[in-house]
Protein backbone atom coordinates (compact mmCIF):
# COMPACT_ATOMS: atom_id res chain seq x y z
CA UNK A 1 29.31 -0.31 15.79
CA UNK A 2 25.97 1.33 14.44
CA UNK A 3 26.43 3.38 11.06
CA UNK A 4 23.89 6.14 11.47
CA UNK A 5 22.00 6.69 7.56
CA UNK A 6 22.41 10.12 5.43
CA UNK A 7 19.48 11.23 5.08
CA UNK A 8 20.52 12.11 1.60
CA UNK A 9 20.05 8.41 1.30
CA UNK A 10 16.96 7.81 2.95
CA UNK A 11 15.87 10.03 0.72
CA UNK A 12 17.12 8.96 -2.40
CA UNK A 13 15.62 4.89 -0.65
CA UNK A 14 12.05 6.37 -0.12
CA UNK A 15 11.41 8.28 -3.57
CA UNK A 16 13.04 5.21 -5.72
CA UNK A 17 10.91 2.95 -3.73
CA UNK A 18 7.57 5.02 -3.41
CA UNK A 19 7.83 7.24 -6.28
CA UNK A 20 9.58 6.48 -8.91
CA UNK A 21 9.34 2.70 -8.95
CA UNK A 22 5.39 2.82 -8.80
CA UNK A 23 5.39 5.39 -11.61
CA UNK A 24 7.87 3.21 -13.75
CA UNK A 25 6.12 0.27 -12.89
CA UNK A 26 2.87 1.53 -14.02
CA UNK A 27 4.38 3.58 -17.35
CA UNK A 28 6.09 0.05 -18.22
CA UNK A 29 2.62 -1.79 -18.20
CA UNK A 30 0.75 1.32 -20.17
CA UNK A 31 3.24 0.71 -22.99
CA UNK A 32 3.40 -2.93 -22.87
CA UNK A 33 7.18 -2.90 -22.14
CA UNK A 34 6.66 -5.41 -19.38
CA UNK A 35 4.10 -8.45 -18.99
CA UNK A 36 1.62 -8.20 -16.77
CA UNK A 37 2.35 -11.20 -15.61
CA UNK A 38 5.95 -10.12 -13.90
CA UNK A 39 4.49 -8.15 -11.73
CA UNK A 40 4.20 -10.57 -8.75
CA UNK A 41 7.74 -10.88 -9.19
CA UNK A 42 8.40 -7.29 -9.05
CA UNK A 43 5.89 -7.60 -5.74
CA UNK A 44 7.94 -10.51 -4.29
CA UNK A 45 11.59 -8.39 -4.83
CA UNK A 46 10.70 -5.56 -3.67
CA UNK A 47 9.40 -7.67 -0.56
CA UNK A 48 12.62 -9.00 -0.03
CA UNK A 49 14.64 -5.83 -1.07
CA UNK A 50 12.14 -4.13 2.11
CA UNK A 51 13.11 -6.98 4.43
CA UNK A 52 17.19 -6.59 3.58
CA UNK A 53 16.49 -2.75 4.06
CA UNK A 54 15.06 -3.56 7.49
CA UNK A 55 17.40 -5.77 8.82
CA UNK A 56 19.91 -2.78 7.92
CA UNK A 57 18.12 -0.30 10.26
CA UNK A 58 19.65 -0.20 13.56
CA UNK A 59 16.34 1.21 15.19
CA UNK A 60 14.57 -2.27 14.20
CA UNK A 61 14.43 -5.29 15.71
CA UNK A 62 11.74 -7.69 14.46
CA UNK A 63 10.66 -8.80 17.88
CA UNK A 64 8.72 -5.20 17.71
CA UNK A 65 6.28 -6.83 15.38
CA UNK A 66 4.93 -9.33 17.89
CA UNK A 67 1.73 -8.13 19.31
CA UNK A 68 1.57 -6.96 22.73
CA UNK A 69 -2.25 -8.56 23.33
CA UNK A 70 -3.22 -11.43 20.94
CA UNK A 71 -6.51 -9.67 21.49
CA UNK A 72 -7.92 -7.72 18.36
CA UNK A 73 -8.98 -4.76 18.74
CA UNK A 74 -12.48 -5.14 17.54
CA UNK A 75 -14.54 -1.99 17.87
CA UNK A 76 -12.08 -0.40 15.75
CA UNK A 77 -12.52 -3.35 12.86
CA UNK A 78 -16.58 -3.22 13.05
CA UNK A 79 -16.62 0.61 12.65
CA UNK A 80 -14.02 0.39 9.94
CA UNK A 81 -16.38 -2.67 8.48
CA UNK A 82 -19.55 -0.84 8.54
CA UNK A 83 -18.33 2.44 7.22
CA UNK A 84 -16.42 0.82 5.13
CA UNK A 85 -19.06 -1.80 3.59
CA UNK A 86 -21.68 1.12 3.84
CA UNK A 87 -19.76 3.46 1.47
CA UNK A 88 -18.81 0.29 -1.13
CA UNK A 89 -22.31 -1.18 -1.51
CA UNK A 90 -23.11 2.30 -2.48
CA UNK A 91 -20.45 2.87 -4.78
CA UNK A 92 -21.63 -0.63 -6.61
CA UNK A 93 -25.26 -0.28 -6.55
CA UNK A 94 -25.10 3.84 -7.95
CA UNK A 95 -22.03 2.30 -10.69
CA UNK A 96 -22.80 -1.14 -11.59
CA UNK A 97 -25.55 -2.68 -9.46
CA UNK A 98 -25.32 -5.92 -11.73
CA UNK A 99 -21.52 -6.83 -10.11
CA UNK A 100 -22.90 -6.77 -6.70
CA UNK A 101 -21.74 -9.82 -4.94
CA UNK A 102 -20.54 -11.09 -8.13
CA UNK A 103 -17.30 -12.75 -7.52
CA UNK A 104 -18.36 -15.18 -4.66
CA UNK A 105 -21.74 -16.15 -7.28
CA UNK A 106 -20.31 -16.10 -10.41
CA UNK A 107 -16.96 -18.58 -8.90
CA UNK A 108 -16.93 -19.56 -5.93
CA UNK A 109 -13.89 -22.18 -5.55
CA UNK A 110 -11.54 -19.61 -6.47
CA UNK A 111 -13.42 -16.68 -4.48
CA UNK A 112 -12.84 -18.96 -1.17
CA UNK A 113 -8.88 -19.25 -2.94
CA UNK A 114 -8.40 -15.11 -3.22
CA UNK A 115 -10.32 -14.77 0.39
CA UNK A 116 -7.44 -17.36 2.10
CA UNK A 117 -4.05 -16.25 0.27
CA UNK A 118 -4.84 -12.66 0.23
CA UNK A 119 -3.83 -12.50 4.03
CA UNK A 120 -0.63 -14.05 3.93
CA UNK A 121 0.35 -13.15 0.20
CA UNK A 122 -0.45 -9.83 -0.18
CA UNK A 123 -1.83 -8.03 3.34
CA UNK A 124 1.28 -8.84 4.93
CA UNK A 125 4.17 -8.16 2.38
CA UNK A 126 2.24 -5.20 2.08
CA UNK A 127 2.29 -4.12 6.08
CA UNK A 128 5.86 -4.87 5.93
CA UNK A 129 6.58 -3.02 2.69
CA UNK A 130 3.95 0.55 2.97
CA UNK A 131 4.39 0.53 6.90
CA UNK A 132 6.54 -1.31 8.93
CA UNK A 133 9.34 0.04 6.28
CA UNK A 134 8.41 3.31 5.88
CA UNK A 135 8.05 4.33 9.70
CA UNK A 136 11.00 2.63 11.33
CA UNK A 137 13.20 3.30 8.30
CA UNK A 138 12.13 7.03 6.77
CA UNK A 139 9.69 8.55 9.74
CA UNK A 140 12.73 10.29 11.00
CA UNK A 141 12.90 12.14 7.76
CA UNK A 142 9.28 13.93 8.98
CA UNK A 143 9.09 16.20 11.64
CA UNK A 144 5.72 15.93 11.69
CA UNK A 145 3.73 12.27 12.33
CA UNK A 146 0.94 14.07 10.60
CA UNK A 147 3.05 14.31 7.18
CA UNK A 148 4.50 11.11 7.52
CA UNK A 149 1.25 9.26 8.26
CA UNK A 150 -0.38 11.66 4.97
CA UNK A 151 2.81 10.73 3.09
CA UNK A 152 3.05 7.20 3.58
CA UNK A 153 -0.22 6.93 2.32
CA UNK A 154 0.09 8.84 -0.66
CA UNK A 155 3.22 6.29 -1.34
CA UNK A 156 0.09 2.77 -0.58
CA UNK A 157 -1.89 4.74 -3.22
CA UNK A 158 0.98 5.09 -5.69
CA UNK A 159 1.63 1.18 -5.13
CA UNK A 160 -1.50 0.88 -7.24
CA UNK A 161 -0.93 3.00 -9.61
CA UNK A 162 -0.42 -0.27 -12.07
CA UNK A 163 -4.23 -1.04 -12.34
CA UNK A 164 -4.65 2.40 -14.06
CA UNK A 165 -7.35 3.88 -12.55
CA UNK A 166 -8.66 6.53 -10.09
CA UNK A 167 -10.87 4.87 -8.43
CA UNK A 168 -8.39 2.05 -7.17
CA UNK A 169 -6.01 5.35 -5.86
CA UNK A 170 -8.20 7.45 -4.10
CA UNK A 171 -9.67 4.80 -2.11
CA UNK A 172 -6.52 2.86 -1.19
CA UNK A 173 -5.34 6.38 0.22
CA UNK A 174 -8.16 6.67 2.44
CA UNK A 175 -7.50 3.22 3.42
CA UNK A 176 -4.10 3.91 4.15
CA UNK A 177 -4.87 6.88 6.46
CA UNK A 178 -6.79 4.30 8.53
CA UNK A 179 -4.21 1.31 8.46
CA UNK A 180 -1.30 3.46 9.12
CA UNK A 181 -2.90 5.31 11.88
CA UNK A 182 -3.71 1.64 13.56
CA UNK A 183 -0.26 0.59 13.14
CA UNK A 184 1.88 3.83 13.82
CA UNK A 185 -0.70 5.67 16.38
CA UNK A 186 -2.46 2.61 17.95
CA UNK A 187 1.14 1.13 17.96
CA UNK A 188 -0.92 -2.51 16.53
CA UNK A 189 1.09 -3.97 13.41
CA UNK A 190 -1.34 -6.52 13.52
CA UNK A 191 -4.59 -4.34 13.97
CA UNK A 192 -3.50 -2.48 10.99
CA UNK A 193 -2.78 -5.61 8.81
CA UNK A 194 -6.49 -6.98 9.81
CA UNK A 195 -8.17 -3.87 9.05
CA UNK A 196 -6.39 -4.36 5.47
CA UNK A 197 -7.45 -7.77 5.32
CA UNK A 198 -11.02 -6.55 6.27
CA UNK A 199 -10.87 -4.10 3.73
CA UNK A 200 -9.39 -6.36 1.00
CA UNK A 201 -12.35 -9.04 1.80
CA UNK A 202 -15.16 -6.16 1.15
CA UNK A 203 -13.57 -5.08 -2.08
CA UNK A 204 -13.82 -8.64 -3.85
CA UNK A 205 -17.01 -9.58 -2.10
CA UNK A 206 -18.82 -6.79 -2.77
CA UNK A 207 -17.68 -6.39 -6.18
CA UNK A 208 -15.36 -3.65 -7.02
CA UNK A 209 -12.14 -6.35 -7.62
CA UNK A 210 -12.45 -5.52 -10.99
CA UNK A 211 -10.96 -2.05 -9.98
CA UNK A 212 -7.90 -3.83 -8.16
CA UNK A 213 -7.50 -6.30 -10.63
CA UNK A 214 -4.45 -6.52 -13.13
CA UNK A 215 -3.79 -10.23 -13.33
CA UNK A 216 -1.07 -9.03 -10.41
CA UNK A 217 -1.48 -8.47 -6.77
């Protein structure tokens, strides 16, 4: 027997998830009411708290994640790279030319460490969490695709709301717009997660991680 969801409680799920949990998150860390250093542990239950809320939606079945082609789609990765490279190297050289490629110079070891787990331990509990979540769970709530897909990245942007500042907002919601459309239009889980990862991998090599860096995620 399938229980259809209220969607006085979808709802209530999405802005306690999105909303209000980001925005506590971040006002507990502003007043030092919570160590930085918990917040992995916030990131790893709310991980599993998004996996128990899939497994409780009858429209998902986690066979959907498996990729139809094992084949990437590249052209869509290399335009995202160079535009999105392009734009970054400007953004350090015009702000603080001196950090450019600083991570991988300055340490290297632990550069190659953040490039490997940053996949697997934060890309993907991320896809899961911001996309694979919100659509098969919420995207009924939105009439529109257009509002969900503008609305579920507003929510990506809010999930950084903890390393207080703009910068680290405005562009994950531009990255967002991208990822979701790759994994909600394009229909690719997997494109969308590698276009993250490709993102993620210019941020720290370039040399804005200091923008995305709380001692957290």
């Amino acid at each position: 027997m399938v229980i259809k969801i209220g969607p006085v409680i979808l709802w209530t799920e999405l802005c306690c998830l999105y909303l209000i949990g980001p925005i506590g998150l971040t006002a507990l860390l502003r007043f030092e009411l919570l160590n930085i250093s918990k917040v992995p542990l916030v990131f790893f239950a709310l991980f599993i708290l998004s996996i128990l809320l899939l497994a409780k939606t009858p429209s998902f079945k986690w066979r959907s994640l498996l990729p139809s082609s094992w084949r990437p789609e590249w052209r869509i990765v290399v335009v995202f790279l160079l535009i999105g490279a392009t734009f970054m190297i400007s953004i350090i050289q015009l702000t603080n030319p001196n950090h450019f490629f600083g991570f991988p110079r300055r340490a290297p070891e632990i550069y190659l460490i953040v490039m490997s787990l940053y996949p697997i331990l934060s890309v993907i509990p991320q896809g899961i969490i911001y996309r694979v979540l919100f659509f098969k769970r919420y995207g009924e709530l939105f009439s529109d695709i257009r509002i969900a897909l503008l609305i579920s990245s507003i929510a990506f942007s809010f999930a950084h709301l903890l390393f207080q500042n703009l910068f680290a907002v405005c562009l994950t919601f531009f990255g967002a717009l991208v990822f979701n459309w790759a994994h909600h239009v394009r229909g690719s889980f997997w494109t969308a997660n590698l276009l993250h990862v490709v993102g993620g991998w210019c941020i720290w090599t370039i040399g804005l991680g200091e923008y995305f860096y709380h001692g957290a995620i």
